[in-house]
PDB file of N, CA and C in Angstrom:
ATOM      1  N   UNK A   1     -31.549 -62.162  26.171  1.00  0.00           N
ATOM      2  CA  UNK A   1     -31.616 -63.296  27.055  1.00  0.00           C
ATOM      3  C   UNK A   1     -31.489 -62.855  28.509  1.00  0.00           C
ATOM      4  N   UNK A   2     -31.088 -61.895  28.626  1.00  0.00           N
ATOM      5  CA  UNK A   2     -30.203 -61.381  30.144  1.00  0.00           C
ATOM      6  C   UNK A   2     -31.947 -61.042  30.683  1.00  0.00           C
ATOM      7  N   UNK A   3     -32.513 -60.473  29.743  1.00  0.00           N
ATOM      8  CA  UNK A   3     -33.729 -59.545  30.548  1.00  0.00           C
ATOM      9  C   UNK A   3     -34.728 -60.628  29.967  1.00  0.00           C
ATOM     10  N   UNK A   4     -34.774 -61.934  29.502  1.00  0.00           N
ATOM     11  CA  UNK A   4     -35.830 -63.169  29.472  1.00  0.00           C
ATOM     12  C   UNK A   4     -35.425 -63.893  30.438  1.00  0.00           C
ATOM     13  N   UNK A   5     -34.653 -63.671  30.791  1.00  0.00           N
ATOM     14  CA  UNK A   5     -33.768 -65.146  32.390  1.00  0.00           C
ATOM     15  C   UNK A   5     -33.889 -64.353  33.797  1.00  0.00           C
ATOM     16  N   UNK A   6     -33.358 -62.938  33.618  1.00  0.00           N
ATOM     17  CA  UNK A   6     -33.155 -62.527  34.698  1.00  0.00           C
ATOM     18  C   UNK A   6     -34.161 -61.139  35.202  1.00  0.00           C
ATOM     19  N   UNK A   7     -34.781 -60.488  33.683  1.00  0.00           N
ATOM     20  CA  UNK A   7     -35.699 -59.274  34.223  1.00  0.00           C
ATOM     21  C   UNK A   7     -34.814 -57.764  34.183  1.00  0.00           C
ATOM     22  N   UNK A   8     -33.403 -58.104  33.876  1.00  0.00           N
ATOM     23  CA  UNK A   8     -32.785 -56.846  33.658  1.00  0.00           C
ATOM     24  C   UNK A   8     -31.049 -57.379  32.565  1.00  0.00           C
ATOM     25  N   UNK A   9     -31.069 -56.134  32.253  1.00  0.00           N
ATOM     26  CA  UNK A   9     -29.586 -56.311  31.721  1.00  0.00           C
ATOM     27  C   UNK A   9     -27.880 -56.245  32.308  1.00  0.00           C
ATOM     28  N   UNK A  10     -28.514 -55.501  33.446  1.00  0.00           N
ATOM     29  CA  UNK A  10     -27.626 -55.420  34.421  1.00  0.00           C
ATOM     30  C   UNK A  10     -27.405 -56.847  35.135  1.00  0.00           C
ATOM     31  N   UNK A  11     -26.373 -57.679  35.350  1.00  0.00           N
ATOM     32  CA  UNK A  11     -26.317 -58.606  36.213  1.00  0.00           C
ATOM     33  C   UNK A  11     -26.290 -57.906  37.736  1.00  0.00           C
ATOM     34  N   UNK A  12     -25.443 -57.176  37.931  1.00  0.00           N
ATOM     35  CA  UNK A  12     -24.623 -56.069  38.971  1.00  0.00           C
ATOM     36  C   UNK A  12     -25.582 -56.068  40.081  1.00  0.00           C
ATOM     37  N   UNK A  13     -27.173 -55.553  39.075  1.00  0.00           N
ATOM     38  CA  UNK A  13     -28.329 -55.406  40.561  1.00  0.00           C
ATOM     39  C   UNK A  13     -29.204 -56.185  40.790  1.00  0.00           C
ATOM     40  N   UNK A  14     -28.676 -57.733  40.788  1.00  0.00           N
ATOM     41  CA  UNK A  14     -29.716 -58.642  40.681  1.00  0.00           C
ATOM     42  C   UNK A  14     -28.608 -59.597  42.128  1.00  0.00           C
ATOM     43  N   UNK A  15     -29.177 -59.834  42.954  1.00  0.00           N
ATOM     44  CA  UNK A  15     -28.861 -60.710  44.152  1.00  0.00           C
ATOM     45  C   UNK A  15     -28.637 -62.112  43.541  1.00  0.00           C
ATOM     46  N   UNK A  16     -27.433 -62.861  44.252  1.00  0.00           N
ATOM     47  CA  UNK A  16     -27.635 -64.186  44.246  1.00  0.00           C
ATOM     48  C   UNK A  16     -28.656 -65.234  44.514  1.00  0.00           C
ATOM     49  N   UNK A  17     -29.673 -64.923  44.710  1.00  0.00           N
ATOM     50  CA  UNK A  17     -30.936 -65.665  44.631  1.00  0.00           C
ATOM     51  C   UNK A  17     -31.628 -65.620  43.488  1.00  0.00           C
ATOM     52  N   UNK A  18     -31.477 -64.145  42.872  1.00  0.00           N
ATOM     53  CA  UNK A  18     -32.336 -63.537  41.661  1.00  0.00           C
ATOM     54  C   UNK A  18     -31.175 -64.428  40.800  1.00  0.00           C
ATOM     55  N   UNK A  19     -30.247 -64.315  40.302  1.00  0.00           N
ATOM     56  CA  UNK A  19     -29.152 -65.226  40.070  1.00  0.00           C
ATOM     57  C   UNK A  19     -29.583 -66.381  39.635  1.00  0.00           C
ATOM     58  N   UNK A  20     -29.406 -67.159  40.831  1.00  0.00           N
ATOM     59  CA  UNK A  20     -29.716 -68.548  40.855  1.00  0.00           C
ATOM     60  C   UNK A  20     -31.140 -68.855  39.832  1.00  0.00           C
ATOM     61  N   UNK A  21     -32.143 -67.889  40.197  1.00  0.00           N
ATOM     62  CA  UNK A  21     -33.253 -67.946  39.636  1.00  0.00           C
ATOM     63  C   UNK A  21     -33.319 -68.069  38.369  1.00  0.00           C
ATOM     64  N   UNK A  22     -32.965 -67.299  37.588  1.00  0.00           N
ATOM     65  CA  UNK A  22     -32.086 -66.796  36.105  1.00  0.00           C
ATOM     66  C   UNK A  22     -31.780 -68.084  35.455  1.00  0.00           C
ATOM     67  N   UNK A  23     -30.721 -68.612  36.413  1.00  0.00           N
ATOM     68  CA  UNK A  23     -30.079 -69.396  35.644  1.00  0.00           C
ATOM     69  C   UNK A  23     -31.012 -70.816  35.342  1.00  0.00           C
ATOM     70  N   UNK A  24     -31.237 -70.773  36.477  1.00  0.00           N
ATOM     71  CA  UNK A  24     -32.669 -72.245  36.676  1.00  0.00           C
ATOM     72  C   UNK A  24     -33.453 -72.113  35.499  1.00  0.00           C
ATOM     73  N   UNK A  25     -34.067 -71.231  35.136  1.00  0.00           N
ATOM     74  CA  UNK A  25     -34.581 -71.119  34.022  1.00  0.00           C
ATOM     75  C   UNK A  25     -34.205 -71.087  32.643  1.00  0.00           C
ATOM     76  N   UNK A  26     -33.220 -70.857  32.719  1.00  0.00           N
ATOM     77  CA  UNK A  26     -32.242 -70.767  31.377  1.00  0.00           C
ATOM     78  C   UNK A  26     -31.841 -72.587  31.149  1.00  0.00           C
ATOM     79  N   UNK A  27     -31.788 -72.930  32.291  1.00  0.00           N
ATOM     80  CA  UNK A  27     -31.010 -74.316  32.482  1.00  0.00           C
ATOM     81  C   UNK A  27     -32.571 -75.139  31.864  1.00  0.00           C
ATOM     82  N   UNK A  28     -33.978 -74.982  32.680  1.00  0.00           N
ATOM     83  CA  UNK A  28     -34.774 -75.516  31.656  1.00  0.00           C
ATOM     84  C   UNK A  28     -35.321 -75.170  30.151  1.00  0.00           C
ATOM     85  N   UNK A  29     -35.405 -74.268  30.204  1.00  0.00           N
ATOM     86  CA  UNK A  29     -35.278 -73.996  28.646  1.00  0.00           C
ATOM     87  C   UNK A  29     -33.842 -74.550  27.809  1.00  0.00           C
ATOM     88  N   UNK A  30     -33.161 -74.449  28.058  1.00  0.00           N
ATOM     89  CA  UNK A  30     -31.777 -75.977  27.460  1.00  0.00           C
ATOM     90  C   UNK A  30     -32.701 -77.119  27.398  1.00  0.00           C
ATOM     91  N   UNK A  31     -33.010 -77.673  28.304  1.00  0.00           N
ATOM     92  CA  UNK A  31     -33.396 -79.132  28.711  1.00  0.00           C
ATOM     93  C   UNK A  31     -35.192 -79.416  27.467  1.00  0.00           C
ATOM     94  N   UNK A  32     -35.461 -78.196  27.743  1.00  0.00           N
ATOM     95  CA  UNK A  32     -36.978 -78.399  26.788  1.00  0.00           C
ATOM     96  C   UNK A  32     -36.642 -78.179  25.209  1.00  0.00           C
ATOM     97  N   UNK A  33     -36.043 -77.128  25.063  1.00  0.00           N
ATOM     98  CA  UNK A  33     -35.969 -76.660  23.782  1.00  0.00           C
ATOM     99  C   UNK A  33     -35.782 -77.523  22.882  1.00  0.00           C
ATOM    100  N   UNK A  34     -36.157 -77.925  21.624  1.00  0.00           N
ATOM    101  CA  UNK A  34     -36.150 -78.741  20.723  1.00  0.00           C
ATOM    102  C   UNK A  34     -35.419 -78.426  19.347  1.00  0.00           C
ATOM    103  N   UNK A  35     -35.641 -77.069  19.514  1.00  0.00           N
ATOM    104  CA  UNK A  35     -34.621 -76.419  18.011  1.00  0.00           C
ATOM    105  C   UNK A  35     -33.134 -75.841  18.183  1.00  0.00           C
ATOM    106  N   UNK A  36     -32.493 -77.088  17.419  1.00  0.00           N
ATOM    107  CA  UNK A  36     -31.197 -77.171  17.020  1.00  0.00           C
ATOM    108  C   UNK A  36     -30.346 -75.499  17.692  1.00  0.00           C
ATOM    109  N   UNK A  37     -30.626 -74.791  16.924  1.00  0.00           N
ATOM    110  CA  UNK A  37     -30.157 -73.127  16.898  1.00  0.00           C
ATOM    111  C   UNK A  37     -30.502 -73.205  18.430  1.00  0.00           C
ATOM    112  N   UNK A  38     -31.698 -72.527  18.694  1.00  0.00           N
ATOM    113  CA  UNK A  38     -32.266 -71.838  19.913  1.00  0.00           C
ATOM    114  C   UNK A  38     -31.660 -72.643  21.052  1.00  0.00           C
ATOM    115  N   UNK A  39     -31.040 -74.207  20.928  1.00  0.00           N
ATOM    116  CA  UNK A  39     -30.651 -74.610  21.994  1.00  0.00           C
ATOM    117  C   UNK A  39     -29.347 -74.083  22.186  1.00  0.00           C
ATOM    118  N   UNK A  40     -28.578 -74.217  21.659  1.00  0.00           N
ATOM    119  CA  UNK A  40     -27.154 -74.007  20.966  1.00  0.00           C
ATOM    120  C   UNK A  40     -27.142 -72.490  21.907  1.00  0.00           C
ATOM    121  N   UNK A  41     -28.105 -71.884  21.342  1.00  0.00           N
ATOM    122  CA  UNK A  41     -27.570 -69.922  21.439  1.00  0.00           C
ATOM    123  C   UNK A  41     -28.236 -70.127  23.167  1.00  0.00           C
ATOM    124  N   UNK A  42     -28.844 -70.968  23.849  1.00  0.00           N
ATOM    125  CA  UNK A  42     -29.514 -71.147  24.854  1.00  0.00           C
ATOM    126  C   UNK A  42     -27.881 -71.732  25.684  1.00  0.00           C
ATOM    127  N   UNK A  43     -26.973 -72.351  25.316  1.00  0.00           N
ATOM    128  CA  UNK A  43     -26.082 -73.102  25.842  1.00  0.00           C
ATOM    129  C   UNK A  43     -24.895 -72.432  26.185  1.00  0.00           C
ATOM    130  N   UNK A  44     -24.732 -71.413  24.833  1.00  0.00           N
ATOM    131  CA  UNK A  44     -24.077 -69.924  24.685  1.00  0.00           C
ATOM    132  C   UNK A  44     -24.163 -69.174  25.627  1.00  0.00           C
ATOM    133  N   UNK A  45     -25.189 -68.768  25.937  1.00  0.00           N
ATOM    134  CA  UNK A  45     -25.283 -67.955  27.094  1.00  0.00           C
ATOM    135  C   UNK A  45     -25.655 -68.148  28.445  1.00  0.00           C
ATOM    136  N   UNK A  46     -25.443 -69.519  28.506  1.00  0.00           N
ATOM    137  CA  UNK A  46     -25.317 -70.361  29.860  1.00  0.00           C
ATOM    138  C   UNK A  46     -23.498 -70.878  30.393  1.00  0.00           C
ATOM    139  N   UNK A  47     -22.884 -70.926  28.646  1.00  0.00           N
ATOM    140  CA  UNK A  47     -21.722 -70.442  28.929  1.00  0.00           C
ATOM    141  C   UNK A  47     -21.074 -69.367  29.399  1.00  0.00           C
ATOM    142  N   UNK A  48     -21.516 -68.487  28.926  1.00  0.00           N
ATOM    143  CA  UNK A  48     -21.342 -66.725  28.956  1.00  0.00           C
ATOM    144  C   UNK A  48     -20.938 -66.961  30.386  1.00  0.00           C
ATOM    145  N   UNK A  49     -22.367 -66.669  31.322  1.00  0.00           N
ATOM    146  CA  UNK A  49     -23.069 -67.172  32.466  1.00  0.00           C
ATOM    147  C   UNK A  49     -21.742 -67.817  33.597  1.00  0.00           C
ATOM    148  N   UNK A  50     -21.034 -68.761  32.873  1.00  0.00           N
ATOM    149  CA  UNK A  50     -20.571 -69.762  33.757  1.00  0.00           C
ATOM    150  C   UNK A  50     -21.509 -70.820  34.541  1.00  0.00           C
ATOM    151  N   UNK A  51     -21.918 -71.399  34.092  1.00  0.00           N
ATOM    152  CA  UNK A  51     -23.192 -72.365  33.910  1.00  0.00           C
ATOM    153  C   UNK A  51     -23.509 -73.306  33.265  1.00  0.00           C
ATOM    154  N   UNK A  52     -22.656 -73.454  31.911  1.00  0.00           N
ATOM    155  CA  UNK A  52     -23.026 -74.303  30.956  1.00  0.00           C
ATOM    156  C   UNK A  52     -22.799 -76.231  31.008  1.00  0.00           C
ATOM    157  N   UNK A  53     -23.789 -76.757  30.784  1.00  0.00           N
ATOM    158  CA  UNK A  53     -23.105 -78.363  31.078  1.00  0.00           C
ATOM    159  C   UNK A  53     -22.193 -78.437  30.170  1.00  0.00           C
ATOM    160  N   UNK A  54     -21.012 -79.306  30.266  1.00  0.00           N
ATOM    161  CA  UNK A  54     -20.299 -79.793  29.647  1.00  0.00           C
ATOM    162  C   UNK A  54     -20.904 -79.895  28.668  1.00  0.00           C
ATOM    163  N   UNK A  55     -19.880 -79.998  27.570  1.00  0.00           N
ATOM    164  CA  UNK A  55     -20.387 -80.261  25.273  1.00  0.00           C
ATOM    165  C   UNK A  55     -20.653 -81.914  25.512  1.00  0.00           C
ATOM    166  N   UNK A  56     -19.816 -82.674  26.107  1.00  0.00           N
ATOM    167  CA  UNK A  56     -20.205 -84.100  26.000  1.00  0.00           C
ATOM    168  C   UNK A  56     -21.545 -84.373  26.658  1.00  0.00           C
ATOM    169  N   UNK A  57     -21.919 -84.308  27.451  1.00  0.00           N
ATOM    170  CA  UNK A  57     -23.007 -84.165  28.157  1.00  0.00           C
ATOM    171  C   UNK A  57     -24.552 -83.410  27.653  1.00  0.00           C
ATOM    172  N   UNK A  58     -24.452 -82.011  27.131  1.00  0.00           N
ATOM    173  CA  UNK A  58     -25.275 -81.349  26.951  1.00  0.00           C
ATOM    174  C   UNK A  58     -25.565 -81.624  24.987  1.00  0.00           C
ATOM    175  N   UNK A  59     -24.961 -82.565  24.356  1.00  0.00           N
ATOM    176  CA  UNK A  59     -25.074 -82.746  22.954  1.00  0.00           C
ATOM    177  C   UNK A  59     -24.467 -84.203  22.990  1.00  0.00           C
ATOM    178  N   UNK A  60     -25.945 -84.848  22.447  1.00  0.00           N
ATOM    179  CA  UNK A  60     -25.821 -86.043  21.682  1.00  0.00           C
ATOM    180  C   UNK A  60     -25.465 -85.729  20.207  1.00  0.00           C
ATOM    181  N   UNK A  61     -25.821 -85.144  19.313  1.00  0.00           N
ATOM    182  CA  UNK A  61     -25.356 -84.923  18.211  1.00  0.00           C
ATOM    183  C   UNK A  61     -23.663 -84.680  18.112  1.00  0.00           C
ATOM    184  N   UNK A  62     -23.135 -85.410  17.525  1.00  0.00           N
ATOM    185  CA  UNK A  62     -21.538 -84.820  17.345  1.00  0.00           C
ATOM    186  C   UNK A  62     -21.243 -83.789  16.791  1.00  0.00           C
ATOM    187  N   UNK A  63     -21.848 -82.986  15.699  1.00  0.00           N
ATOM    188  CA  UNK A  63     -21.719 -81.569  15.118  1.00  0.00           C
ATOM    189  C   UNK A  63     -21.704 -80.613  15.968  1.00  0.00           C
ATOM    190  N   UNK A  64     -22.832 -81.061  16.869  1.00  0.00           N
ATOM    191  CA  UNK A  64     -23.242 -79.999  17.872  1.00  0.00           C
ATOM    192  C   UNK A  64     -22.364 -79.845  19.121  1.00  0.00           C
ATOM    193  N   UNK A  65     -21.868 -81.019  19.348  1.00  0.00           N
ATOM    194  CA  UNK A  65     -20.905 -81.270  20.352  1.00  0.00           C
ATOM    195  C   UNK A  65     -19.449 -80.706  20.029  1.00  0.00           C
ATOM    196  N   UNK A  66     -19.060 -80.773  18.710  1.00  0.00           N
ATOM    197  CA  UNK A  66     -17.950 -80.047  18.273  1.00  0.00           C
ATOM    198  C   UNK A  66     -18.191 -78.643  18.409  1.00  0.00           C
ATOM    199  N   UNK A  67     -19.443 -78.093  18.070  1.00  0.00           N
ATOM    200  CA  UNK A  67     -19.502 -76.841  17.940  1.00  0.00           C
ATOM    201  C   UNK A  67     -19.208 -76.149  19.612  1.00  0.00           C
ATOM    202  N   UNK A  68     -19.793 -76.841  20.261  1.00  0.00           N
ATOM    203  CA  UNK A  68     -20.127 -76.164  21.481  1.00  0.00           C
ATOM    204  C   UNK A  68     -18.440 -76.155  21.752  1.00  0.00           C
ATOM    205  N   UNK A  69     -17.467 -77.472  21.809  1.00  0.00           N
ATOM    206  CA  UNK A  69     -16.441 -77.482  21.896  1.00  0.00           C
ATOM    207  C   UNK A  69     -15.338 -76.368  22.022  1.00  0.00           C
ATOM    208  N   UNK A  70     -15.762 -76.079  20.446  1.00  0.00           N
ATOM    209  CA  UNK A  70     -15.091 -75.493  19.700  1.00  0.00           C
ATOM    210  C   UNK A  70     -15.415 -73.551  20.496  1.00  0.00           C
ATOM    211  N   UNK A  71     -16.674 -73.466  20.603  1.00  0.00           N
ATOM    212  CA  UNK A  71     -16.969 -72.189  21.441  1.00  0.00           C
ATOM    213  C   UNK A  71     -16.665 -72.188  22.314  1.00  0.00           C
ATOM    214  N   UNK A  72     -16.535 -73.209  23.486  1.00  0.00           N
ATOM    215  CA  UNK A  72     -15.752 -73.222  24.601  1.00  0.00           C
ATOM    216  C   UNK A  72     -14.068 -72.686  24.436  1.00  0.00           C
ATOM    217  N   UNK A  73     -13.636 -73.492  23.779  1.00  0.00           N
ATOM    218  CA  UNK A  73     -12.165 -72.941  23.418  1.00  0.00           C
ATOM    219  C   UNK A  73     -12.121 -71.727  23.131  1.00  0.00           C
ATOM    220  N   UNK A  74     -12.696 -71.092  21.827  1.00  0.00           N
ATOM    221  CA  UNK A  74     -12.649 -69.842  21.507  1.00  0.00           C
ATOM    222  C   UNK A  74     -12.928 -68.391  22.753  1.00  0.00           C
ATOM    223  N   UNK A  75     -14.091 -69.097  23.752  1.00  0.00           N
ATOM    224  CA  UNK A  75     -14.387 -68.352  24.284  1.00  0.00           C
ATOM    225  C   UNK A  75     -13.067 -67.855  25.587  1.00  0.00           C
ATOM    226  N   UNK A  76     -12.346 -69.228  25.855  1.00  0.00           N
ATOM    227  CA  UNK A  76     -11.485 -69.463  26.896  1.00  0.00           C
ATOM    228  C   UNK A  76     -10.523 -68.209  26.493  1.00  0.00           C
ATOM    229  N   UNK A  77      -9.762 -69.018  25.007  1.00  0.00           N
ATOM    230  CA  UNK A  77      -8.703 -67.984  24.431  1.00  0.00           C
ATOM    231  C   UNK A  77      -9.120 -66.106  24.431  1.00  0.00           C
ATOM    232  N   UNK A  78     -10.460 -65.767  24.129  1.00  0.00           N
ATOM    233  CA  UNK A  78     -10.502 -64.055  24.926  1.00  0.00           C
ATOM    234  C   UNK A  78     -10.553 -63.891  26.133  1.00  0.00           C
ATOM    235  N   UNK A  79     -10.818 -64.635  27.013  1.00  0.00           N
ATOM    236  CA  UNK A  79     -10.503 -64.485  28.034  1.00  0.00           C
ATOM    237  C   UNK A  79      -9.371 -64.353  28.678  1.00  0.00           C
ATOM    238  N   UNK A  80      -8.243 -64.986  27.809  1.00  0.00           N
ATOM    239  CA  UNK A  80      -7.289 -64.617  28.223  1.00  0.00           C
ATOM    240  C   UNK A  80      -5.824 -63.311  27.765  1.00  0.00           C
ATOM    241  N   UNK A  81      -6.866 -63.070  27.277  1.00  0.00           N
ATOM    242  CA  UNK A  81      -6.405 -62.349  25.989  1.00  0.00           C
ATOM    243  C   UNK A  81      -6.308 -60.827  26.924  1.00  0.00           C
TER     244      UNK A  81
END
């Protein structure tokens, strides 16, 4: 995803414009995508990112909304870890 959004794997040598760019695109592909998974793993790494819309917001489905939830938390807790 890093080198379909952004053109490299490195974040490090990519400018805040190239950045911004990245993410814009990542953010429509969320918004288009239609399959369940691919959005989900699309939302994932917009989380990663620091980017992600809110679970209430970005999932009408409630499964999906738990899930994302639920990855939010998980993701919080290594972070602090």
């Amino acid at each position: 995803m890093l080198t379909h959004y952004f053109g490299t794997t490195d974040l490090d040598a990519i400018g805040e414009a190239d950045f911004e760019t990245g993410i814009e695109r990542a953010r429509i592909a969320f918004g288009t995508e239609r399959d369940a998974g691919r959005r989900f793993a699309i939302w994932t790494f917009l989380h990663a990112v620091g980017s992600a819309p809110d679970p209430a917001v970005a999932f009408k489905d409630a499964g999906e909304r738990k899930a994302a939830e639920d990855y939010a938390w998980a993701a919080g807790r290594i972070e602090r870890l």
